[in-house]
PDB file of N, CA and C in Angstrom:
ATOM      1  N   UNK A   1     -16.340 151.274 147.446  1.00  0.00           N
ATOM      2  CA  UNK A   1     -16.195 151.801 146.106  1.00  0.00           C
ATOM      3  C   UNK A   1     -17.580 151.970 145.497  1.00  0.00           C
ATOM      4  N   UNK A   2     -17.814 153.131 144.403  1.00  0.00           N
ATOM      5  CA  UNK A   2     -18.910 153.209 144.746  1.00  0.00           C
ATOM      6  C   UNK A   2     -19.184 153.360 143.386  1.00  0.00           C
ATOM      7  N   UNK A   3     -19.835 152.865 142.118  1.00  0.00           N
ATOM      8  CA  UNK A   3     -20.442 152.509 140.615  1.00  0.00           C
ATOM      9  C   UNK A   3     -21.354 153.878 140.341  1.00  0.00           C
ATOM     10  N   UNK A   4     -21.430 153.864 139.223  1.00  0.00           N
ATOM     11  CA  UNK A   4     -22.424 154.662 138.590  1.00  0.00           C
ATOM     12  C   UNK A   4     -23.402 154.137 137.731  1.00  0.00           C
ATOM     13  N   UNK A   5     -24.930 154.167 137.938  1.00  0.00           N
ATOM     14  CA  UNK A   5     -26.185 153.974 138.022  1.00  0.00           C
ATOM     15  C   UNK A   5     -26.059 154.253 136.434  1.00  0.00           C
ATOM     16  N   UNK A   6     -26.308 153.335 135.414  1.00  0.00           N
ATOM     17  CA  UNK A   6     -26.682 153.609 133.898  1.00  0.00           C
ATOM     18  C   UNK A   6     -27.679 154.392 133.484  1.00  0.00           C
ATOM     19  N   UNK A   7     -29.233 154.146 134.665  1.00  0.00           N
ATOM     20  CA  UNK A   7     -30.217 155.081 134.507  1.00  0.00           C
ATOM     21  C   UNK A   7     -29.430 155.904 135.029  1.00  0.00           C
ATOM     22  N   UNK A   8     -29.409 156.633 136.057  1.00  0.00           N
ATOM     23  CA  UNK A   8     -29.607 158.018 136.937  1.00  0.00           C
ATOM     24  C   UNK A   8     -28.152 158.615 136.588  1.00  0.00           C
ATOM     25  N   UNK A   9     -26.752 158.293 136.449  1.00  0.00           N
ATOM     26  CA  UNK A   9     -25.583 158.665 136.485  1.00  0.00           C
ATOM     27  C   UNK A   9     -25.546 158.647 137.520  1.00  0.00           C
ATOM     28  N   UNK A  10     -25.528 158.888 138.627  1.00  0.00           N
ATOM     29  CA  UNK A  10     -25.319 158.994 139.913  1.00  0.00           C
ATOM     30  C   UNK A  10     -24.453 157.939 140.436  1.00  0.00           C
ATOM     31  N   UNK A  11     -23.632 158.048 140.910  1.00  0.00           N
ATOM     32  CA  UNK A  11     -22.910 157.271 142.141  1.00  0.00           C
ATOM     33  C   UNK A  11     -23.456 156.223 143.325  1.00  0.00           C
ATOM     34  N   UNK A  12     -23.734 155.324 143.401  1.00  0.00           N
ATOM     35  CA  UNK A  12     -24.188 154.268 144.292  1.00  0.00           C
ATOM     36  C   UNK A  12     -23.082 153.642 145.450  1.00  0.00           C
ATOM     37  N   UNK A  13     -23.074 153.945 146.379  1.00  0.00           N
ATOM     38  CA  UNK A  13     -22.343 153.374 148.061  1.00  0.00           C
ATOM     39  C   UNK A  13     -22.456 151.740 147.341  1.00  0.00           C
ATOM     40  N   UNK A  14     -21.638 151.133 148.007  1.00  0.00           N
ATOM     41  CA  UNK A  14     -21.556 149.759 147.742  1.00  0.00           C
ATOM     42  C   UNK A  14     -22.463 149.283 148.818  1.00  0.00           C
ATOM     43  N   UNK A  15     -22.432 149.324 150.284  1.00  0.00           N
ATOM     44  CA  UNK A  15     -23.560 149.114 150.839  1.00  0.00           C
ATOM     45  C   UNK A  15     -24.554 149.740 150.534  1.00  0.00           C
ATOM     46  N   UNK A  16     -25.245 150.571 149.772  1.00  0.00           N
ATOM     47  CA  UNK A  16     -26.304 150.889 149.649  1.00  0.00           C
ATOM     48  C   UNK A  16     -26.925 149.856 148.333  1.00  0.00           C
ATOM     49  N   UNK A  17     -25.929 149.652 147.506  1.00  0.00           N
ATOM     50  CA  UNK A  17     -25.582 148.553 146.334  1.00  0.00           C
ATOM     51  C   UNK A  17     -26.161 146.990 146.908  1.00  0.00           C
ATOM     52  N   UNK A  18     -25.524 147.131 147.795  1.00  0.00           N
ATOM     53  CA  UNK A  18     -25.584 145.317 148.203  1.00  0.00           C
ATOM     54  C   UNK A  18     -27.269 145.382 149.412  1.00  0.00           C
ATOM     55  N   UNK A  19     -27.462 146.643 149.712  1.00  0.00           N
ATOM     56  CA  UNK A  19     -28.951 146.314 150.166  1.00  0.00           C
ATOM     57  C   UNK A  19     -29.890 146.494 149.054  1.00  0.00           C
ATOM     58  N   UNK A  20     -29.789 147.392 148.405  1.00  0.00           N
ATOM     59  CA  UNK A  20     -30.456 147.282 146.693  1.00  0.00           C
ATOM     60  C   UNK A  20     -31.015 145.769 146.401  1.00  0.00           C
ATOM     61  N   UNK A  21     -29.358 144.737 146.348  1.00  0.00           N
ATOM     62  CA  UNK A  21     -29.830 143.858 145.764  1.00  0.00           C
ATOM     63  C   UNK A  21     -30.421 142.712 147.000  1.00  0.00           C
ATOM     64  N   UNK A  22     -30.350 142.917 148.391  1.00  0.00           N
ATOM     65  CA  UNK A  22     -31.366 142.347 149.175  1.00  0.00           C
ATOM     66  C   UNK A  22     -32.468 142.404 149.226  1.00  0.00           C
ATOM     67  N   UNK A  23     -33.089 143.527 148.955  1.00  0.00           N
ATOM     68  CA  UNK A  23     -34.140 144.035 148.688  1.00  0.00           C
ATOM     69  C   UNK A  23     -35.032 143.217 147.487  1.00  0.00           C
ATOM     70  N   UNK A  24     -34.581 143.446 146.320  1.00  0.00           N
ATOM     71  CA  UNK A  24     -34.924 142.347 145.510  1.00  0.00           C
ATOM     72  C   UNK A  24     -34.944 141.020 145.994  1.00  0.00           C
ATOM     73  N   UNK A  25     -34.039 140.369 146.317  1.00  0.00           N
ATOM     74  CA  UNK A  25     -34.238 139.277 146.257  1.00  0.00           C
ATOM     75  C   UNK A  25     -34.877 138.892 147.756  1.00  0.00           C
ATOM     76  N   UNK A  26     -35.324 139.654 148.663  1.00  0.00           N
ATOM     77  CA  UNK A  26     -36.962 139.520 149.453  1.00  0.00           C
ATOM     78  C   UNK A  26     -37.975 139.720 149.089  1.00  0.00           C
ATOM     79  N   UNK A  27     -37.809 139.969 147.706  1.00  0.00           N
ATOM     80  CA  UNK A  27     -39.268 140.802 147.012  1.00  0.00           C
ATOM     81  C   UNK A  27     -39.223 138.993 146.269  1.00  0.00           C
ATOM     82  N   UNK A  28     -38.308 138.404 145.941  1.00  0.00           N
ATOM     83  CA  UNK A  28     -38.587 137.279 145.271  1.00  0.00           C
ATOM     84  C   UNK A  28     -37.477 137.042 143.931  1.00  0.00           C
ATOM     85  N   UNK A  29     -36.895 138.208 143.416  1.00  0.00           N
ATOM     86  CA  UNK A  29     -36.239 137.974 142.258  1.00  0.00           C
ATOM     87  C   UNK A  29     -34.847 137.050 142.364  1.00  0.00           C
ATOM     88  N   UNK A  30     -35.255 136.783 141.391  1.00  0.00           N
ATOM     89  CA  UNK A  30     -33.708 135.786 141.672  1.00  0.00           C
ATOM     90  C   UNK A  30     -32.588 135.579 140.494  1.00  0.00           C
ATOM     91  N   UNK A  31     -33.585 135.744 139.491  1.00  0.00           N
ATOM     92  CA  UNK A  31     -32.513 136.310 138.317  1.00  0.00           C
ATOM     93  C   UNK A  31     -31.232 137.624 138.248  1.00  0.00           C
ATOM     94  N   UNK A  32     -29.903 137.303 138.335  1.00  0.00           N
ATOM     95  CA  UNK A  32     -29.240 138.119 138.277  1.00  0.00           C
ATOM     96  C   UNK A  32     -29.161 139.631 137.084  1.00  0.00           C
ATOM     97  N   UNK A  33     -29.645 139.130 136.488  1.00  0.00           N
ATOM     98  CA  UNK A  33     -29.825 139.892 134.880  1.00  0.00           C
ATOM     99  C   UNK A  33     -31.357 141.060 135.545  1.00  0.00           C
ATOM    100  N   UNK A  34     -32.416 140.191 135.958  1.00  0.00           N
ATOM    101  CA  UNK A  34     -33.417 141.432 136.024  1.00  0.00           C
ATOM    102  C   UNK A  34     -33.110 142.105 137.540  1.00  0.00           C
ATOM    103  N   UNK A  35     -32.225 141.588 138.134  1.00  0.00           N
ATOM    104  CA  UNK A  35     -32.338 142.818 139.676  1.00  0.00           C
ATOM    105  C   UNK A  35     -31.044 143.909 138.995  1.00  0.00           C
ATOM    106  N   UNK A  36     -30.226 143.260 137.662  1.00  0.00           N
ATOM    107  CA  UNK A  36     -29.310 144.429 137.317  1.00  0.00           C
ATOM    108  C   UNK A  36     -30.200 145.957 136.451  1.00  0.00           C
ATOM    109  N   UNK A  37     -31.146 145.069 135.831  1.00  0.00           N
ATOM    110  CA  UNK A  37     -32.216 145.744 135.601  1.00  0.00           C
ATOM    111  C   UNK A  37     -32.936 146.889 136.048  1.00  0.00           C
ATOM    112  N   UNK A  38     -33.538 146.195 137.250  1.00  0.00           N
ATOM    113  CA  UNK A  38     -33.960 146.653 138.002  1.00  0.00           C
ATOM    114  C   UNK A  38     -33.137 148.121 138.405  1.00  0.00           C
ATOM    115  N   UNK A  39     -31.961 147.853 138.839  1.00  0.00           N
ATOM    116  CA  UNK A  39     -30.976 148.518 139.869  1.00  0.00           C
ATOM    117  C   UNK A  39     -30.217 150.063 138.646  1.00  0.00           C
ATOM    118  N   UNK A  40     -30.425 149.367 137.754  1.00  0.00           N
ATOM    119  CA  UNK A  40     -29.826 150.150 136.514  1.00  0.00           C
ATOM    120  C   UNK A  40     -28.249 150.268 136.572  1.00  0.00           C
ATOM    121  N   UNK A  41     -27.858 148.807 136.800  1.00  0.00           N
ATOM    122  CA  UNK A  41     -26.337 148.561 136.776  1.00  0.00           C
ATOM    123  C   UNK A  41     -26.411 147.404 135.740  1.00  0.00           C
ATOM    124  N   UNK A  42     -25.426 146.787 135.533  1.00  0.00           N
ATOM    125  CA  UNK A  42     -24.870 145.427 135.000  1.00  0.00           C
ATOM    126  C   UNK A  42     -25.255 144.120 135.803  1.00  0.00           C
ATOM    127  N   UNK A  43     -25.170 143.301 135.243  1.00  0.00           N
ATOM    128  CA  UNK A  43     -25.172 141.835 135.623  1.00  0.00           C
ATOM    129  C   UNK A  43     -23.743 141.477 136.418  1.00  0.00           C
ATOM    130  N   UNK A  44     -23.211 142.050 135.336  1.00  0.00           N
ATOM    131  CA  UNK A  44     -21.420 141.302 136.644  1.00  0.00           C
ATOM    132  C   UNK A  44     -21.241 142.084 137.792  1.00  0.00           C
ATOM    133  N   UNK A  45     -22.265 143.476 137.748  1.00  0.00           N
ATOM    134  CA  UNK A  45     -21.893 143.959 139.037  1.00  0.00           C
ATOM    135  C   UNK A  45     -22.373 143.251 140.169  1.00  0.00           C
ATOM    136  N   UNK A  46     -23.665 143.049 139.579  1.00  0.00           N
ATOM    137  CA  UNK A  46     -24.206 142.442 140.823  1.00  0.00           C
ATOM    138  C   UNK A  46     -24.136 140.528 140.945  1.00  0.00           C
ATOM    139  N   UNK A  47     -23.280 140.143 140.181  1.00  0.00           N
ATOM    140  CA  UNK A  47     -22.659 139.037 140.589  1.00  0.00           C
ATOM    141  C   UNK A  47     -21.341 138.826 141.631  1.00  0.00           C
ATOM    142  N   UNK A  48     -20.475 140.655 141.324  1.00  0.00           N
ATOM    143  CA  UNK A  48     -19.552 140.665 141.952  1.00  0.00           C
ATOM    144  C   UNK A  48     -20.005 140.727 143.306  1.00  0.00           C
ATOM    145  N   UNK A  49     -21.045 141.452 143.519  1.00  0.00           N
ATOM    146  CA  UNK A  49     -21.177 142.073 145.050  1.00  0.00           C
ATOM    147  C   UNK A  49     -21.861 140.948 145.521  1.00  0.00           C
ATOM    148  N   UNK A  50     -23.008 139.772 144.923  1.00  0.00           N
ATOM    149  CA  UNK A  50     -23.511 138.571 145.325  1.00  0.00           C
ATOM    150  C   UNK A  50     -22.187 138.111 146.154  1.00  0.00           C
ATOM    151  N   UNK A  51     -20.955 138.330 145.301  1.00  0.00           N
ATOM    152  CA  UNK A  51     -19.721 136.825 145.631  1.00  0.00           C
ATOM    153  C   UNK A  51     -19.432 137.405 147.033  1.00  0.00           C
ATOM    154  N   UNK A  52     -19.494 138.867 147.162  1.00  0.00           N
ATOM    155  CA  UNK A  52     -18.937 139.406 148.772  1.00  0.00           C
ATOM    156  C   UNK A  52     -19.850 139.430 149.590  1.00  0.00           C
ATOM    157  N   UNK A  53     -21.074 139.110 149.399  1.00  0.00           N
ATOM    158  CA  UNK A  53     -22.211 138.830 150.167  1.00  0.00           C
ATOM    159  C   UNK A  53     -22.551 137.706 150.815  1.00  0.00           C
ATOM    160  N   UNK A  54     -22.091 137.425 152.699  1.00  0.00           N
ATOM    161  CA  UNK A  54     -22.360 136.463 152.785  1.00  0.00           C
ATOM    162  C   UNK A  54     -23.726 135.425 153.193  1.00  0.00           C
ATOM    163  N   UNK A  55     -24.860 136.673 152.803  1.00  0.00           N
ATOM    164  CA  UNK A  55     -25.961 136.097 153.365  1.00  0.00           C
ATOM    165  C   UNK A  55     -26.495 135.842 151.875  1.00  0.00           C
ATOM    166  N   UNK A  56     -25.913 135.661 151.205  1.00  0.00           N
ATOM    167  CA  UNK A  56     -26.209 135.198 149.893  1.00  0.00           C
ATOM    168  C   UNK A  56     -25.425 134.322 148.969  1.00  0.00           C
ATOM    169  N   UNK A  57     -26.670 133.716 148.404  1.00  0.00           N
ATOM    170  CA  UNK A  57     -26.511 131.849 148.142  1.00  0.00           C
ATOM    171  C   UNK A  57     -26.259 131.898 146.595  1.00  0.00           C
ATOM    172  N   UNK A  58     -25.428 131.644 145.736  1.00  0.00           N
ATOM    173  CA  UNK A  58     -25.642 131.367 144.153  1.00  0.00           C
ATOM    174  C   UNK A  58     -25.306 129.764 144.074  1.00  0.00           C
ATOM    175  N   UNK A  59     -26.791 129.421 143.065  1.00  0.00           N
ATOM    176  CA  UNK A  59     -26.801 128.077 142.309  1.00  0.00           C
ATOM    177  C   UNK A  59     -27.221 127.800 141.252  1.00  0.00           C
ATOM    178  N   UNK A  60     -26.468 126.806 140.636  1.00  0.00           N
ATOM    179  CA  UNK A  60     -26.686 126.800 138.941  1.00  0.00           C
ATOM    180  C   UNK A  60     -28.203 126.503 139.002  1.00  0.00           C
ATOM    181  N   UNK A  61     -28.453 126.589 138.221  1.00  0.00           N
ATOM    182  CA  UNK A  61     -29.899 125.836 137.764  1.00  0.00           C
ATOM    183  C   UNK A  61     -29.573 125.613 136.429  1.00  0.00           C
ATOM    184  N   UNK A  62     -30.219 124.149 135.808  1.00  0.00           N
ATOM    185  CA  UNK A  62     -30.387 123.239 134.560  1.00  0.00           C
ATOM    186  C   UNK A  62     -31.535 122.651 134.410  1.00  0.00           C
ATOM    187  N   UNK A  63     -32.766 123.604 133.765  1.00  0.00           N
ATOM    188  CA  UNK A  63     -33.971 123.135 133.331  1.00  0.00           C
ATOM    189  C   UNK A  63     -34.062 121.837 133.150  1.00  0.00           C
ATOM    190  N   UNK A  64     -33.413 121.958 131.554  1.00  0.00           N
ATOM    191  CA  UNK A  64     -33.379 120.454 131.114  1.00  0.00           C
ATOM    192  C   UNK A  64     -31.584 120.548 130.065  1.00  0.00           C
ATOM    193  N   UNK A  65     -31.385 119.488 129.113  1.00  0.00           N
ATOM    194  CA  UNK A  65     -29.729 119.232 129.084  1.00  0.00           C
ATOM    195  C   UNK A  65     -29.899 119.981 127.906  1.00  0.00           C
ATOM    196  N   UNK A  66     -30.720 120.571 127.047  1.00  0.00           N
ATOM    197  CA  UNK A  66     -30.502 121.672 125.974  1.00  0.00           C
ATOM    198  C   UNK A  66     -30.392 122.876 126.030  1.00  0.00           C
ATOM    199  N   UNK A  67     -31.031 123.016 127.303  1.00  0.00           N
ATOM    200  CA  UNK A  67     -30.516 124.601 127.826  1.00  0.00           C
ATOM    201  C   UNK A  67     -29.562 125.099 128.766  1.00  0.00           C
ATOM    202  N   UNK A  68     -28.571 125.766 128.163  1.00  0.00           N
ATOM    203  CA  UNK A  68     -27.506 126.262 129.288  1.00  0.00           C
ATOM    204  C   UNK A  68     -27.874 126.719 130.498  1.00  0.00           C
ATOM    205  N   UNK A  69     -27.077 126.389 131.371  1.00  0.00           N
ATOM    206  CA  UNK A  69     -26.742 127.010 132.910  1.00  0.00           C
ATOM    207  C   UNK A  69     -27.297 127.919 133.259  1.00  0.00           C
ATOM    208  N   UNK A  70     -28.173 128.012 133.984  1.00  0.00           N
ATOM    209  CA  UNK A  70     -28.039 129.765 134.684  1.00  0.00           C
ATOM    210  C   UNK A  70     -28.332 130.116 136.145  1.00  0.00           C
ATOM    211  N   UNK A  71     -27.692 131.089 137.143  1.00  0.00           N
ATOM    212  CA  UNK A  71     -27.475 131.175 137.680  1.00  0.00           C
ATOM    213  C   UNK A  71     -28.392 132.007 138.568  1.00  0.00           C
ATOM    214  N   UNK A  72     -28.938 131.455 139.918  1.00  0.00           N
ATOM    215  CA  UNK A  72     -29.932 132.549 140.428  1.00  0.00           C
ATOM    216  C   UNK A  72     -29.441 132.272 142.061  1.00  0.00           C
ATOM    217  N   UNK A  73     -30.181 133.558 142.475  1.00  0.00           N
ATOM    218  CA  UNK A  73     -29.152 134.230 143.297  1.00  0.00           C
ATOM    219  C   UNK A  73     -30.441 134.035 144.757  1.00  0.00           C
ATOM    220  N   UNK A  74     -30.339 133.721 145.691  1.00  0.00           N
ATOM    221  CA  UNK A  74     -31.211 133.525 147.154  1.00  0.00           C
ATOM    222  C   UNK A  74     -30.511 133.924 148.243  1.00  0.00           C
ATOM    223  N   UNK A  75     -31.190 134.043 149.437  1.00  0.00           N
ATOM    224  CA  UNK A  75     -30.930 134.653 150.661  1.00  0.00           C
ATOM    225  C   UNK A  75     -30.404 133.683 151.336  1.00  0.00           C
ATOM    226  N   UNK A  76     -29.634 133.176 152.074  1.00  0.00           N
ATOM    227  CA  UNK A  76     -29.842 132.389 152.735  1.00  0.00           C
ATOM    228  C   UNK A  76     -30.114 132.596 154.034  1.00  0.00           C
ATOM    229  N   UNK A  77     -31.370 131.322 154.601  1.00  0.00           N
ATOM    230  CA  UNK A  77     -32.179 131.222 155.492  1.00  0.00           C
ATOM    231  C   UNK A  77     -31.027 131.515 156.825  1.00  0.00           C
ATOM    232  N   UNK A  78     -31.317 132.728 157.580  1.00  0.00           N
ATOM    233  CA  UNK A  78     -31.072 132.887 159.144  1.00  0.00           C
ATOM    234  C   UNK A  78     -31.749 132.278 160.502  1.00  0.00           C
ATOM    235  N   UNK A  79     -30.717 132.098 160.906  1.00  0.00           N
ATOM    236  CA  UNK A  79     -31.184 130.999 162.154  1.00  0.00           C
ATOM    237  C   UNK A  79     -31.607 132.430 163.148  1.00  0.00           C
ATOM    238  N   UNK A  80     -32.698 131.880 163.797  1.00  0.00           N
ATOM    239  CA  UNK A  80     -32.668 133.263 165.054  1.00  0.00           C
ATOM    240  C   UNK A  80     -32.211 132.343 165.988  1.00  0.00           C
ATOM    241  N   UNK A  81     -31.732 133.484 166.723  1.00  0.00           N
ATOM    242  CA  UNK A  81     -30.669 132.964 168.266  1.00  0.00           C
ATOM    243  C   UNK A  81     -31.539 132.370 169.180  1.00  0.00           C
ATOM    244  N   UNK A  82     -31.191 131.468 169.769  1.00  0.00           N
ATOM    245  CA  UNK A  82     -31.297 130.298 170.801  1.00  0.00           C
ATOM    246  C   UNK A  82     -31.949 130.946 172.062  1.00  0.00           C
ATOM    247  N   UNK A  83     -32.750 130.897 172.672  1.00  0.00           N
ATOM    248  CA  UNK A  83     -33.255 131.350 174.276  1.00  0.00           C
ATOM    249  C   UNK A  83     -33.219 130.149 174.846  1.00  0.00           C
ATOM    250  N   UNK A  84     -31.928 130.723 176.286  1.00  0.00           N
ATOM    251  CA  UNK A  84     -31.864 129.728 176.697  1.00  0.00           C
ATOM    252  C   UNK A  84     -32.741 129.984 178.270  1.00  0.00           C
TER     253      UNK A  84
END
């Protein structure tokens, strides 16, 4: 299924969507809010497509106990295959 880009109007592939947001987050970003930014979609989009992503990790983070929750988004580390 495939969204439309807030900057561009254009139509975005969902895999082209979910490497978008790999991309970022090898570049380092991890905030969900600036790779939606970035991408010129929403935040829940790219929380939705994080949740169907399984090489990708979401965890709360809690600075300290006055500031709310927030949520950032990582790769998770791939094992390379075994030579036997």
């Amino acid at each position: 299924m495939a969204r439309r880009s807030y900057r561009t109007g254009q139509w975005t592939p969902k895999e082209e969507r979910e490497e978008q947001i790999r991309e970022q987050l090898r570049a380092g970003v991890t905030d969900p809010a600036t790779i939606a930014s970035a991408l010129g979609c929403t935040k829940d989009l790219v929380m939705l497509r994080a949740r169907e992503m399984p090489d990708v990790e979401r965890r709360m983070r809690r600075p300290d106990s006055r500031t709310r929750r927030a949520v950032i988004l990582t790769l998770r580390p791939t094992r390379a295959p075994e030579v036997a």
